[in-house]
PDB file of N, CA and C in Angstrom:
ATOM      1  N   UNK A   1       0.814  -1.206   0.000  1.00  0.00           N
ATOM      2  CA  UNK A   1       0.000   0.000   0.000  1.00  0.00           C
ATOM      3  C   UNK A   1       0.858   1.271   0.000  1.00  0.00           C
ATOM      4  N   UNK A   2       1.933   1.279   0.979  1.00  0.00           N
ATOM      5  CA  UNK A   2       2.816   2.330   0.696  1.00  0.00           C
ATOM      6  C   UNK A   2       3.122   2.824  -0.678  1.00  0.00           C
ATOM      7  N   UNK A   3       3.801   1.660  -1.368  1.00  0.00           N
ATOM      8  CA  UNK A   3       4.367   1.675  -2.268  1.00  0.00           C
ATOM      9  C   UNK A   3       3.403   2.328  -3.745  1.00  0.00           C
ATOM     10  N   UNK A   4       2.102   2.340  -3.671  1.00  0.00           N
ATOM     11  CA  UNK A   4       1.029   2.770  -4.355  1.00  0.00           C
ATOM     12  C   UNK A   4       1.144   4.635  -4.237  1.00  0.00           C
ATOM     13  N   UNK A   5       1.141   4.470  -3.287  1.00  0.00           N
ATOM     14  CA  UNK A   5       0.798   6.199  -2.653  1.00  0.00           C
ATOM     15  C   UNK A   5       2.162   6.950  -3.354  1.00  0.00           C
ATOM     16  N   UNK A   6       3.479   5.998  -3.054  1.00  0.00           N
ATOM     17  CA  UNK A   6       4.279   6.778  -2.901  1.00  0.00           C
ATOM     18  C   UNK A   6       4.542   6.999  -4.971  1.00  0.00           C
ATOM     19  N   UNK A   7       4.227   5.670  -5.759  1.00  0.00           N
ATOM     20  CA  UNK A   7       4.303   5.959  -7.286  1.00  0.00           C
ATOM     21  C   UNK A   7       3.159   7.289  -7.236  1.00  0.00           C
ATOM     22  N   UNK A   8       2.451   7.649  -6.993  1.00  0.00           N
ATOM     23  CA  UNK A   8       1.327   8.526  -7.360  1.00  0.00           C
ATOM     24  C   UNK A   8       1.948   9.937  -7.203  1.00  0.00           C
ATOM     25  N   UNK A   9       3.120  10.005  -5.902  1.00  0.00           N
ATOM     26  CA  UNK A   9       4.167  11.269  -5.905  1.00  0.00           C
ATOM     27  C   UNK A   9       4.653  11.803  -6.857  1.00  0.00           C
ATOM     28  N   UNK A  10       5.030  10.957  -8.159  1.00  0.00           N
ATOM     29  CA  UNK A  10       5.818  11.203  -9.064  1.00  0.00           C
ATOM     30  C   UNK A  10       4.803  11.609 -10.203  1.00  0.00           C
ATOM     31  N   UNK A  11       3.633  11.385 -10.152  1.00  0.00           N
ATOM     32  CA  UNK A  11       2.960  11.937 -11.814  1.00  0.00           C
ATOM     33  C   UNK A  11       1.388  12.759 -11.214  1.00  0.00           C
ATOM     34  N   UNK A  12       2.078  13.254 -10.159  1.00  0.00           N
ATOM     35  CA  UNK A  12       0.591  14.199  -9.491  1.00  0.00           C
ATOM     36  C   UNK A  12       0.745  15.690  -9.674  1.00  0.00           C
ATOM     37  N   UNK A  13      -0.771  16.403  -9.107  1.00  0.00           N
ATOM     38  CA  UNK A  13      -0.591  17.648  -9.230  1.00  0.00           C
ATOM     39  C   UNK A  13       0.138  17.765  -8.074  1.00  0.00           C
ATOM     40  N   UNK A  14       0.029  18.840  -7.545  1.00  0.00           N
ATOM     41  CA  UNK A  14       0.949  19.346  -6.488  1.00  0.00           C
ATOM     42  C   UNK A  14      -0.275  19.597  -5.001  1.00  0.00           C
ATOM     43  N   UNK A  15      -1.661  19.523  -5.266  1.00  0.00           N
ATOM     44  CA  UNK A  15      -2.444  19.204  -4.406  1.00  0.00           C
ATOM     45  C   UNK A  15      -2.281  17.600  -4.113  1.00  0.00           C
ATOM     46  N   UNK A  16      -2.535  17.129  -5.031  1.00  0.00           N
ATOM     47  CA  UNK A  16      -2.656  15.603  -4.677  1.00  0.00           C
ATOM     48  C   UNK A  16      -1.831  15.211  -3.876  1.00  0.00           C
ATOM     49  N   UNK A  17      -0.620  15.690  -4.569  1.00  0.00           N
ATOM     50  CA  UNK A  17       0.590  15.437  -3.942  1.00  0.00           C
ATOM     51  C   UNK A  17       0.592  15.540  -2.593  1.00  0.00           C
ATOM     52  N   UNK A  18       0.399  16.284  -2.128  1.00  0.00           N
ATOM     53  CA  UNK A  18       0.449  16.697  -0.668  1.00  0.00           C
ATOM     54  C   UNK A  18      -0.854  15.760   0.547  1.00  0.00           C
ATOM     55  N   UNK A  19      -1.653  15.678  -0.298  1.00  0.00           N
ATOM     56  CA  UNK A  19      -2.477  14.589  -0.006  1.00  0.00           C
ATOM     57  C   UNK A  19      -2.212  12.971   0.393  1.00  0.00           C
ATOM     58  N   UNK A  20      -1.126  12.902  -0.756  1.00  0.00           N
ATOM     59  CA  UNK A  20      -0.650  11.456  -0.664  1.00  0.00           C
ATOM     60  C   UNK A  20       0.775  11.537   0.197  1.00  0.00           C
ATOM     61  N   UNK A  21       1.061  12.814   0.413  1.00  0.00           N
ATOM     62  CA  UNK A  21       2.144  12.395   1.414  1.00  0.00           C
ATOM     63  C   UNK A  21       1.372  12.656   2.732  1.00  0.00           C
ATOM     64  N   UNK A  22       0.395  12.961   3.102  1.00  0.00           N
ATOM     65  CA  UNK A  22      -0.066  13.143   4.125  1.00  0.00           C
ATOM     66  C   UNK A  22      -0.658  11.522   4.572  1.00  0.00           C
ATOM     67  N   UNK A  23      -1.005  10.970   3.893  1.00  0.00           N
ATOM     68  CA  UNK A  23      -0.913   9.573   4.039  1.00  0.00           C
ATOM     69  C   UNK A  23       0.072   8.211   3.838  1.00  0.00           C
ATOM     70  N   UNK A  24       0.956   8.653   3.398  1.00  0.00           N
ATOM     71  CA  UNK A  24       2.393   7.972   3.568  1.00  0.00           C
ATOM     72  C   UNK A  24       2.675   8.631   5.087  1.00  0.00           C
ATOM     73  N   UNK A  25       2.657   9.821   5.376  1.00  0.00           N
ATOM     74  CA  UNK A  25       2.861  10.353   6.741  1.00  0.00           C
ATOM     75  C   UNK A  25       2.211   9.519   7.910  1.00  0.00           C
ATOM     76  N   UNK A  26       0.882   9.081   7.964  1.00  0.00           N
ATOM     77  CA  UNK A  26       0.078   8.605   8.726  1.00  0.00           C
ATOM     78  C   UNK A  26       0.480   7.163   8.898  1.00  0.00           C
ATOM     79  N   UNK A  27       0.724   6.823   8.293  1.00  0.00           N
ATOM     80  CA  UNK A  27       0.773   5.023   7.815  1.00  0.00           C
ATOM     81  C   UNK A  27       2.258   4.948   8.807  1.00  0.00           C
ATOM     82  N   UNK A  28       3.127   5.460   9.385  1.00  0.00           N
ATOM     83  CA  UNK A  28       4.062   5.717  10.050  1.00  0.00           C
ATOM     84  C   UNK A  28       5.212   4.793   9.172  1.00  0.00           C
ATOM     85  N   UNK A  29       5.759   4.029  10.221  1.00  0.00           N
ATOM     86  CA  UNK A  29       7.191   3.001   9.982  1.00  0.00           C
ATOM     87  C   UNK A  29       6.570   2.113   8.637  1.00  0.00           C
ATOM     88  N   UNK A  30       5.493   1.652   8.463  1.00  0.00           N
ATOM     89  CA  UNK A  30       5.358   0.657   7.191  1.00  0.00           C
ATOM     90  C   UNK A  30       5.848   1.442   5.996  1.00  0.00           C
ATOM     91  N   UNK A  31       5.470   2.685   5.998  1.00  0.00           N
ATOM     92  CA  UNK A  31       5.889   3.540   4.748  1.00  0.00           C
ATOM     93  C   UNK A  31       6.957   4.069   5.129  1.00  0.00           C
ATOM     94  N   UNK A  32       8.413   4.362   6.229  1.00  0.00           N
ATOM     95  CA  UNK A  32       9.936   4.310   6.362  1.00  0.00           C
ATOM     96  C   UNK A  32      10.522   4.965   5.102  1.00  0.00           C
ATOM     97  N   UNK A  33      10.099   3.870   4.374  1.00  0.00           N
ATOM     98  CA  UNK A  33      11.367   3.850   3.156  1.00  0.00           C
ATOM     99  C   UNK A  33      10.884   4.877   2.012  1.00  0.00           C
ATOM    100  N   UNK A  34       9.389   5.016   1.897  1.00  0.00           N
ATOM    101  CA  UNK A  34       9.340   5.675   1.133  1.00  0.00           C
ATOM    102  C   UNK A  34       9.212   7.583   1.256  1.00  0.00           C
ATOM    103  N   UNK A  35       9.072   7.126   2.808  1.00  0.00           N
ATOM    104  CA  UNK A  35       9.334   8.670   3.172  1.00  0.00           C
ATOM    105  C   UNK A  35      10.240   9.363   3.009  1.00  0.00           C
ATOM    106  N   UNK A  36      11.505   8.607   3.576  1.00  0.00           N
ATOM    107  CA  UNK A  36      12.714   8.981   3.183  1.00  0.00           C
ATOM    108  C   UNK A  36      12.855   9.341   1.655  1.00  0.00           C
ATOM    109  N   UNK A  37      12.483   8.182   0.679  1.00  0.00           N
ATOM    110  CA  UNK A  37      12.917   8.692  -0.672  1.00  0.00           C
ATOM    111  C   UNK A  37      11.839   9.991  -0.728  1.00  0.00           C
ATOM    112  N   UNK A  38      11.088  10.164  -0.909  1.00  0.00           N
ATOM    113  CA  UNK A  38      10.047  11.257  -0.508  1.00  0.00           C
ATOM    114  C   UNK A  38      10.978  13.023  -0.266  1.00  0.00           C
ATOM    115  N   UNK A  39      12.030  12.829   0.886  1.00  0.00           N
ATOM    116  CA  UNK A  39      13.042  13.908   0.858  1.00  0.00           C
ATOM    117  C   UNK A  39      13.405  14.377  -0.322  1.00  0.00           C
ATOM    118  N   UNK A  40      13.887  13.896  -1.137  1.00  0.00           N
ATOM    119  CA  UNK A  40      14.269  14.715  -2.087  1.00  0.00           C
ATOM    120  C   UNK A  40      13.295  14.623  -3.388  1.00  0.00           C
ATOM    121  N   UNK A  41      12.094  14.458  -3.047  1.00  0.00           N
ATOM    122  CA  UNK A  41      10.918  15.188  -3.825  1.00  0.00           C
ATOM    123  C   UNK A  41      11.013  16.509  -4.949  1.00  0.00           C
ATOM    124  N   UNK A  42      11.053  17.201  -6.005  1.00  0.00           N
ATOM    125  CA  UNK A  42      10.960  17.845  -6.506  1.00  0.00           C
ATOM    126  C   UNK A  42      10.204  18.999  -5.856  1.00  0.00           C
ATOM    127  N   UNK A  43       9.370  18.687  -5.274  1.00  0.00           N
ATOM    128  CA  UNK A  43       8.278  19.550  -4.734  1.00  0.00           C
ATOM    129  C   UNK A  43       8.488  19.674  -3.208  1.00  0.00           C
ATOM    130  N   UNK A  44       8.144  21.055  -2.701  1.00  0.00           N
ATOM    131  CA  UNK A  44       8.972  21.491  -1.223  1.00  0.00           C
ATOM    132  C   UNK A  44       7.830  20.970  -0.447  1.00  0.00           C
ATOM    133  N   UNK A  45       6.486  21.076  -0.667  1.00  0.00           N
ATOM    134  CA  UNK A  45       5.624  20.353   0.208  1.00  0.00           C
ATOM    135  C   UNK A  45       6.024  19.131   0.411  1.00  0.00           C
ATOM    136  N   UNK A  46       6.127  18.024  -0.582  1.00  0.00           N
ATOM    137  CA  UNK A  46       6.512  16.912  -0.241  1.00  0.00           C
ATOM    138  C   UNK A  46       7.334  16.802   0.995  1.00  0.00           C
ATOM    139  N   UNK A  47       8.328  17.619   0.800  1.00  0.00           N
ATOM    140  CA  UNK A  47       9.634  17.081   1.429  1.00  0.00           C
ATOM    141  C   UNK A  47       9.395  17.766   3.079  1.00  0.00           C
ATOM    142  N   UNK A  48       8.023  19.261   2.981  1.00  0.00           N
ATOM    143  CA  UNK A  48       8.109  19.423   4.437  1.00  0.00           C
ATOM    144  C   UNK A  48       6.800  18.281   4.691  1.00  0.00           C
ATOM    145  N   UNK A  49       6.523  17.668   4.316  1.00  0.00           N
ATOM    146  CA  UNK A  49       5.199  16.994   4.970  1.00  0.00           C
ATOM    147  C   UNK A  49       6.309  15.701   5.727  1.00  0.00           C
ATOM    148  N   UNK A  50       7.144  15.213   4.784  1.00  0.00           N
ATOM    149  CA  UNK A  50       7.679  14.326   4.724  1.00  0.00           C
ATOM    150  C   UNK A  50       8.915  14.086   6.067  1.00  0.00           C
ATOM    151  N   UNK A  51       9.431  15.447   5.891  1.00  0.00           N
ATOM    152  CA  UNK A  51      10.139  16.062   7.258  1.00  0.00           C
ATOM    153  C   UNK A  51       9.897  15.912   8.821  1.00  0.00           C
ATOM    154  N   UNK A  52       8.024  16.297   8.063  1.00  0.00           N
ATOM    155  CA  UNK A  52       7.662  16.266   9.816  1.00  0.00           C
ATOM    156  C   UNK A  52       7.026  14.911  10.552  1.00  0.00           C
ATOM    157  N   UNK A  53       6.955  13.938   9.185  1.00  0.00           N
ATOM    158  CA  UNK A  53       5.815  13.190   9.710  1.00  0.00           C
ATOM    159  C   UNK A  53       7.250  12.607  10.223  1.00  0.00           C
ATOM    160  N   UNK A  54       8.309  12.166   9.629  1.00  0.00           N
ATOM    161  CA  UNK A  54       9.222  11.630  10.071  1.00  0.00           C
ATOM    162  C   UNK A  54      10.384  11.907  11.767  1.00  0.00           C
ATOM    163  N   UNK A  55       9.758  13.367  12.236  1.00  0.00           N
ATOM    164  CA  UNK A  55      10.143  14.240  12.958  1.00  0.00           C
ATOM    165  C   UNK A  55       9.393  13.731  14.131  1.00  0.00           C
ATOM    166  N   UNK A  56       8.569  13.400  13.411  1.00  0.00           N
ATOM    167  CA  UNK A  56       6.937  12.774  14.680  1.00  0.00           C
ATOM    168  C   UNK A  56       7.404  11.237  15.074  1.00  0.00           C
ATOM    169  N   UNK A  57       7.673  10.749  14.433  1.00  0.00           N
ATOM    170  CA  UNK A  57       7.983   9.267  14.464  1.00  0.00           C
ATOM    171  C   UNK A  57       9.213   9.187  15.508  1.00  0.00           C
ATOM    172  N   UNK A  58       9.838  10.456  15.381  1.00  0.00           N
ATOM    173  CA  UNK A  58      11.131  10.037  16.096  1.00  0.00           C
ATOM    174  C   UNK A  58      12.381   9.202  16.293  1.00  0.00           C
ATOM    175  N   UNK A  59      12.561   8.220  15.143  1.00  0.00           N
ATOM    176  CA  UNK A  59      13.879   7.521  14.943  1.00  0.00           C
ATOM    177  C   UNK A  59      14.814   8.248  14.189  1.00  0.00           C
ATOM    178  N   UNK A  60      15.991   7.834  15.521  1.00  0.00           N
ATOM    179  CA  UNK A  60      16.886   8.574  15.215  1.00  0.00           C
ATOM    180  C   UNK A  60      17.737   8.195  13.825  1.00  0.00           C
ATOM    181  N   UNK A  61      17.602   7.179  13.278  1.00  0.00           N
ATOM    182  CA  UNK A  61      18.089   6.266  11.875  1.00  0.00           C
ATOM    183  C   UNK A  61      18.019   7.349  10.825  1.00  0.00           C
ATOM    184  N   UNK A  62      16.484   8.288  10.858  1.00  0.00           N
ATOM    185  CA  UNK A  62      16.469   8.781   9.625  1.00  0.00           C
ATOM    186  C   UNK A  62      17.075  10.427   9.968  1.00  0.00           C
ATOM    187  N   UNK A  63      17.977  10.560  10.995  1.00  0.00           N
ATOM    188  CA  UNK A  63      18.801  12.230  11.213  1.00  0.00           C
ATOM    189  C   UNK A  63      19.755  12.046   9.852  1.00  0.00           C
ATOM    190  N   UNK A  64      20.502  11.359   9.076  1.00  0.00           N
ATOM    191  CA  UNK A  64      21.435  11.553   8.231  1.00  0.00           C
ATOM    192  C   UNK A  64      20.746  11.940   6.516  1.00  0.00           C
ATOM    193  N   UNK A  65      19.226  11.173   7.142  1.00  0.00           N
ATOM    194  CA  UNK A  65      18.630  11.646   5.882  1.00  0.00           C
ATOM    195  C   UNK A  65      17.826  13.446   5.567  1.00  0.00           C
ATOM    196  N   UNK A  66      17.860  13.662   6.904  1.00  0.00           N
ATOM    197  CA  UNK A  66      17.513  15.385   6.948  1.00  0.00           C
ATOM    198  C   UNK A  66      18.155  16.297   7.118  1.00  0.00           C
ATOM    199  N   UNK A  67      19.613  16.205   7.682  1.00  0.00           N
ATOM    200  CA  UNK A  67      20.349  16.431   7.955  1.00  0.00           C
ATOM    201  C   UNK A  67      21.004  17.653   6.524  1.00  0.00           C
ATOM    202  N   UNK A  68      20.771  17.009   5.136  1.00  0.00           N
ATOM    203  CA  UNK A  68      21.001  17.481   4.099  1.00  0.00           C
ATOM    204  C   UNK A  68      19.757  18.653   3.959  1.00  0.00           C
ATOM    205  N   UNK A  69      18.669  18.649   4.309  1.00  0.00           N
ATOM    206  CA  UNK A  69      17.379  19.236   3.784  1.00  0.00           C
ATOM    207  C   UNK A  69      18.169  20.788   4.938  1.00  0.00           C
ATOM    208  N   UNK A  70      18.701  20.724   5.747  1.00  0.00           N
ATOM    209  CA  UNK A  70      18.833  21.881   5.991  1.00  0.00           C
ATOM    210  C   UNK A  70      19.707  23.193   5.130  1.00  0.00           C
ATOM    211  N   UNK A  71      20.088  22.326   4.087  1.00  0.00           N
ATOM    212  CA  UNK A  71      20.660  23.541   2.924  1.00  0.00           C
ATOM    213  C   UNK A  71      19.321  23.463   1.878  1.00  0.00           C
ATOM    214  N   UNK A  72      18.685  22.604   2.088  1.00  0.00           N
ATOM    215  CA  UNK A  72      17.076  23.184   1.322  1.00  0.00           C
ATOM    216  C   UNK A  72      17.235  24.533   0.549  1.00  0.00           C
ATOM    217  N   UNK A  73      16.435  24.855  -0.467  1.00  0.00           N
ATOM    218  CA  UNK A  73      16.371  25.861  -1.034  1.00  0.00           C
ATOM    219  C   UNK A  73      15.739  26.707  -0.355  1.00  0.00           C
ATOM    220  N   UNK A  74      14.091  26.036  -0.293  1.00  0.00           N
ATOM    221  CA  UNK A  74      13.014  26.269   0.436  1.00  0.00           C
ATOM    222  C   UNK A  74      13.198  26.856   1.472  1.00  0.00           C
ATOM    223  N   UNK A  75      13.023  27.598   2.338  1.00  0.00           N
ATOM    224  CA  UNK A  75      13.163  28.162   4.039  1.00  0.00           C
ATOM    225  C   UNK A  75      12.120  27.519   4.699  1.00  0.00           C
ATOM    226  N   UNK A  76      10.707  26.930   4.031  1.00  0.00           N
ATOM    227  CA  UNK A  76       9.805  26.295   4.780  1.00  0.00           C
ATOM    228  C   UNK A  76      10.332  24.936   5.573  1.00  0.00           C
ATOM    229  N   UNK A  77      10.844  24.455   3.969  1.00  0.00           N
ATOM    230  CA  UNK A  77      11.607  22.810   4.044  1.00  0.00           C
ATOM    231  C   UNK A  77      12.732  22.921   5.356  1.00  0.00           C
ATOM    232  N   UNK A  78      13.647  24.065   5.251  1.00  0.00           N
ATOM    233  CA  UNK A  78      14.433  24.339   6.477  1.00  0.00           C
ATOM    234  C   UNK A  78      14.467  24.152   7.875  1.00  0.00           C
ATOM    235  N   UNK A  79      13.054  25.039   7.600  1.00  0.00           N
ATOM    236  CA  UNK A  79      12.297  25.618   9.300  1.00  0.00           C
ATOM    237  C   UNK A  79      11.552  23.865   9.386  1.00  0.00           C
ATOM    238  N   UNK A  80      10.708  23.390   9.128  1.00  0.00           N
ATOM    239  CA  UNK A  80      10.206  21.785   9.376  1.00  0.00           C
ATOM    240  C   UNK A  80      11.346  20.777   9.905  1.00  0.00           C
ATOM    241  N   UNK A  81      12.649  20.912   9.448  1.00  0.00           N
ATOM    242  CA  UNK A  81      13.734  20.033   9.235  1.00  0.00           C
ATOM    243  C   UNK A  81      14.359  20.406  10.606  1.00  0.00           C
ATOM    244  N   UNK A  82      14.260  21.889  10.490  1.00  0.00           N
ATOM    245  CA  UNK A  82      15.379  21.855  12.017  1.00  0.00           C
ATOM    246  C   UNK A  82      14.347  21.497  13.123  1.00  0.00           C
ATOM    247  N   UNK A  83      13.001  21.726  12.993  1.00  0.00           N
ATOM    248  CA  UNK A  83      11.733  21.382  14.152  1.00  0.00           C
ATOM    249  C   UNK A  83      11.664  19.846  14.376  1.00  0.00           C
ATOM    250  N   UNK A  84      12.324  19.121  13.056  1.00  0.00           N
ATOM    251  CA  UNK A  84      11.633  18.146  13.252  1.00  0.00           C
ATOM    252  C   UNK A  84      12.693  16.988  13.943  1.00  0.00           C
ATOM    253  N   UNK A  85      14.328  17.941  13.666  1.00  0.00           N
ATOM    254  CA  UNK A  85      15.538  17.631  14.304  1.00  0.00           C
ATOM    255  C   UNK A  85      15.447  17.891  15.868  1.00  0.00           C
ATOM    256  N   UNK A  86      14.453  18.628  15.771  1.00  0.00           N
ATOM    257  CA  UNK A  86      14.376  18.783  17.934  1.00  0.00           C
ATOM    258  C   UNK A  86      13.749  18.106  18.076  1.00  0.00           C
ATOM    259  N   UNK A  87      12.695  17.433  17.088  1.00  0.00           N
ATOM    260  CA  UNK A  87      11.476  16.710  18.077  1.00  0.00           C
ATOM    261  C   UNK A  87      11.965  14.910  18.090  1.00  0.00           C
ATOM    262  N   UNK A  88      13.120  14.820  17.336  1.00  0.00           N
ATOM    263  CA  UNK A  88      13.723  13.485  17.606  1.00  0.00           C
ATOM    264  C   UNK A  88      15.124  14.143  18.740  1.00  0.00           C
ATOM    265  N   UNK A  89      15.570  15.162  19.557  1.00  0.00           N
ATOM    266  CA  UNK A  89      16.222  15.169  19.604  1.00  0.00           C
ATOM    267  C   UNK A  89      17.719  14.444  19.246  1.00  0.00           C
ATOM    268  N   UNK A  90      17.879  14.624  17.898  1.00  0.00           N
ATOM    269  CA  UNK A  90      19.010  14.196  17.545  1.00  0.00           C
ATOM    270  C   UNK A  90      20.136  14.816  17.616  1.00  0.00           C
ATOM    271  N   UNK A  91      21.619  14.128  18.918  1.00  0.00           N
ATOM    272  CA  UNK A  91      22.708  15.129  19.168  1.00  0.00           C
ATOM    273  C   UNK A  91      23.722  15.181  17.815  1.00  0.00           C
ATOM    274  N   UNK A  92      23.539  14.173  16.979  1.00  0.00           N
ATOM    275  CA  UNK A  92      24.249  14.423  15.539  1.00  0.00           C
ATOM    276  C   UNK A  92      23.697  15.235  15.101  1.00  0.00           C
ATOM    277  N   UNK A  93      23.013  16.447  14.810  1.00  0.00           N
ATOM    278  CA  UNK A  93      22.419  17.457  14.341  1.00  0.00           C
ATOM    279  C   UNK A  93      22.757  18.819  15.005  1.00  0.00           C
ATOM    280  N   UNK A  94      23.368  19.070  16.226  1.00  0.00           N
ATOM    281  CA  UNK A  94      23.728  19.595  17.114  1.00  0.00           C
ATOM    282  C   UNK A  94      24.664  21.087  16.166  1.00  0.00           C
ATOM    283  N   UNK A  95      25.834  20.469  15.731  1.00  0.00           N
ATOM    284  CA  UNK A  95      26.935  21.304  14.871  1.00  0.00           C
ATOM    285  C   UNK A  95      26.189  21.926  13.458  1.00  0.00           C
ATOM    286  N   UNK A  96      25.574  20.569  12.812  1.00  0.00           N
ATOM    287  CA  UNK A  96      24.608  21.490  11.749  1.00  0.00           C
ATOM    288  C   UNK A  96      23.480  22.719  11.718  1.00  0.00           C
ATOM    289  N   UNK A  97      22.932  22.502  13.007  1.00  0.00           N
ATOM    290  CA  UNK A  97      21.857  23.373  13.526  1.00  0.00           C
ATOM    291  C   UNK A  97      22.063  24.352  14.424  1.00  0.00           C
ATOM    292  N   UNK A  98      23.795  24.666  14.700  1.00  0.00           N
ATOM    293  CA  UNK A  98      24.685  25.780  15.149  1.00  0.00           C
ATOM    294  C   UNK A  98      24.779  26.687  14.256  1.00  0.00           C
ATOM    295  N   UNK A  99      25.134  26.188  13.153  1.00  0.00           N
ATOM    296  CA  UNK A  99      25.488  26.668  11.592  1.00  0.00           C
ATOM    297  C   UNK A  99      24.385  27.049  11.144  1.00  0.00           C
ATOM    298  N   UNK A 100      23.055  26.955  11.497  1.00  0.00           N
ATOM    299  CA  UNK A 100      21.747  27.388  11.164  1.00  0.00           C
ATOM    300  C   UNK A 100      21.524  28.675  11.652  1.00  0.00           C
ATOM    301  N   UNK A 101      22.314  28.488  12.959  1.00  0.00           N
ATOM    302  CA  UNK A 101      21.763  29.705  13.646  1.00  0.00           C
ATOM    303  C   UNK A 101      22.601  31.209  13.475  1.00  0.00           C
ATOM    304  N   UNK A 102      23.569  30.938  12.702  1.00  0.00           N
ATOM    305  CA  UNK A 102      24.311  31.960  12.418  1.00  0.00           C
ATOM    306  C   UNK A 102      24.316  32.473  11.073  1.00  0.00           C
ATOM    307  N   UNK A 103      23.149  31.317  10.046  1.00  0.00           N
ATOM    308  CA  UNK A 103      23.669  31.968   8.527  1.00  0.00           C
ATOM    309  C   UNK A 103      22.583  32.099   7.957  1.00  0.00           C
ATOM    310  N   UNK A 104      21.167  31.303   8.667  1.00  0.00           N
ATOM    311  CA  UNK A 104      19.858  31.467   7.518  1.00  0.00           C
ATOM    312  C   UNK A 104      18.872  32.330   8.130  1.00  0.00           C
ATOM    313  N   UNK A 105      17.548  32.636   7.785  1.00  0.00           N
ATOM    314  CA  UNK A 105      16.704  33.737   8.120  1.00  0.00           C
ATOM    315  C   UNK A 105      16.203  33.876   9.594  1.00  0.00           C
ATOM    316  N   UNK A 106      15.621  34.707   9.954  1.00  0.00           N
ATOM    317  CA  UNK A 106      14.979  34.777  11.451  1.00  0.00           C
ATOM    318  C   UNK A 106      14.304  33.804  11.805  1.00  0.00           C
ATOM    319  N   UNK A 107      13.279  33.232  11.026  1.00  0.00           N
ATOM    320  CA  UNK A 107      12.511  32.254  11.110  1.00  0.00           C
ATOM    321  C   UNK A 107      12.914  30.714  11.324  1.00  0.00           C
ATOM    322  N   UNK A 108      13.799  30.496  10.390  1.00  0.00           N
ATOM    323  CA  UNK A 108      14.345  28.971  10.587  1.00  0.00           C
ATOM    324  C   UNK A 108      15.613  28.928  11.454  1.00  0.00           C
ATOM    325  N   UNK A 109      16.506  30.475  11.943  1.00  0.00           N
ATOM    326  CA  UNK A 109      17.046  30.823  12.768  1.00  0.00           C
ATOM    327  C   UNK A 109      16.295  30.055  14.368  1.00  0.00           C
ATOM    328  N   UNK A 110      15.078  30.360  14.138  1.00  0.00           N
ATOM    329  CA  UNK A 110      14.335  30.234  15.947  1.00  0.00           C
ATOM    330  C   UNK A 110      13.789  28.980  16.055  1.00  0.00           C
ATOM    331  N   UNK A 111      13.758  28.579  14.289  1.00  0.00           N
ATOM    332  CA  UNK A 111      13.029  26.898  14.947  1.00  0.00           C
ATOM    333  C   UNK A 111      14.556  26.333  14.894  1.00  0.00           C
ATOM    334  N   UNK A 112      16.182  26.258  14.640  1.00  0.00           N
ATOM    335  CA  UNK A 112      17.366  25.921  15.163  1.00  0.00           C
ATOM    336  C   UNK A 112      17.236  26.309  16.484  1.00  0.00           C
ATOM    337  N   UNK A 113      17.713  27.219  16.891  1.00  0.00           N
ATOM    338  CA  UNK A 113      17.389  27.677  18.503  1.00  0.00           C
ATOM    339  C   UNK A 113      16.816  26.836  19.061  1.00  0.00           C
ATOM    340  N   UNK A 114      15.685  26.642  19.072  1.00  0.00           N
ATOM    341  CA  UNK A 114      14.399  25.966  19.675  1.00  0.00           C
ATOM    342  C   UNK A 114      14.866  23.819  19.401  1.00  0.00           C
ATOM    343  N   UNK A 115      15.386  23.766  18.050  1.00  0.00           N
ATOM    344  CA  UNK A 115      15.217  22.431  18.738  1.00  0.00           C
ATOM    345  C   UNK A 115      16.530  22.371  19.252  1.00  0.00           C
ATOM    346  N   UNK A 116      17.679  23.114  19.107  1.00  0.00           N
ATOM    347  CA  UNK A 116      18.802  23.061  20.442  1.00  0.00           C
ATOM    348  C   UNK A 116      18.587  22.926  21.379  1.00  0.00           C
ATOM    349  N   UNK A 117      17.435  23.663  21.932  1.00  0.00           N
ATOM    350  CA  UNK A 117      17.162  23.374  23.305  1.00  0.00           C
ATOM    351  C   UNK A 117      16.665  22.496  24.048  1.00  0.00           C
ATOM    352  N   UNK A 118      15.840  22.147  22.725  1.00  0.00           N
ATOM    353  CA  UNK A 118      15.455  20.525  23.344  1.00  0.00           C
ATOM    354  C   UNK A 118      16.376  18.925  23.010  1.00  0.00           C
ATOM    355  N   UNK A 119      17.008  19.237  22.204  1.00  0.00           N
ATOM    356  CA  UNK A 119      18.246  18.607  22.634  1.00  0.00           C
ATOM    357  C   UNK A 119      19.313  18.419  23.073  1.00  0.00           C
ATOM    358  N   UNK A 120      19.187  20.099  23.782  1.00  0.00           N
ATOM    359  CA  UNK A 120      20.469  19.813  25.125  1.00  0.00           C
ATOM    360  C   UNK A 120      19.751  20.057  26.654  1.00  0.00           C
ATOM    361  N   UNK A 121      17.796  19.368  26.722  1.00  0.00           N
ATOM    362  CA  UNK A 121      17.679  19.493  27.696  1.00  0.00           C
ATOM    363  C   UNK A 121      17.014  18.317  28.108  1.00  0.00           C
TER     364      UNK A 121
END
């Protein structure tokens, strides 16, 4: 079933899209793998839906796969990625999300801040 949702990513509108990652999101660990491939989505919704559902789940396995999304183009994709790096507190993310806080906008500036704090508390 994953695997259905996640072909439909690739030849959708950009509503749908977001639809079907919202249910790859839900479906939690059975859909893992395709979330991850999901990251580097063409489309920035994808990749923040994809960010957070994975942020929610909390294994720390998939920090090396978001870890990259914080040079995102997007600032949305950014700000989700570093939120979603606090809400697994992951301490491998620690040095990358230092570097957040000194070079990208106010906004994804405070969600770095913010999940620092919850992973150094």
């Amino acid at each position: 079933m994953p695997e259905t949702h996640y072909m439909k990513l690739l030849s959708s509108t950009n509503e749908e899209r977001c639809t079907i990652a919202l249910k790859l999101a839900s479906m939690g660990k059975p859909a893992y793998q395709y979330m991850i491939q999901s990251l580097v989505h063409d489309n920035e919704w994808v990749r923040m839906f994809m960010a957070e559902a994975l942020g929610t789940i909390g294994d720390e396995n998939v920090v090396p796969h978001l870890l990259p999304l914080l040079k995102d183009e997007d600032q949305m994709v950014r700000f989700i990625v570093a939120e979603a790096l606090g809400n697994i507190r992951a301490k491998e993310a620690v040095r990358h999300l230092e570097q957040v806080c000194q070079y990208d906008n106010c906004f994804v500036r405070i969600a770095a801040e913010e999940a620092l704090e919850k992973i150094r508390s």
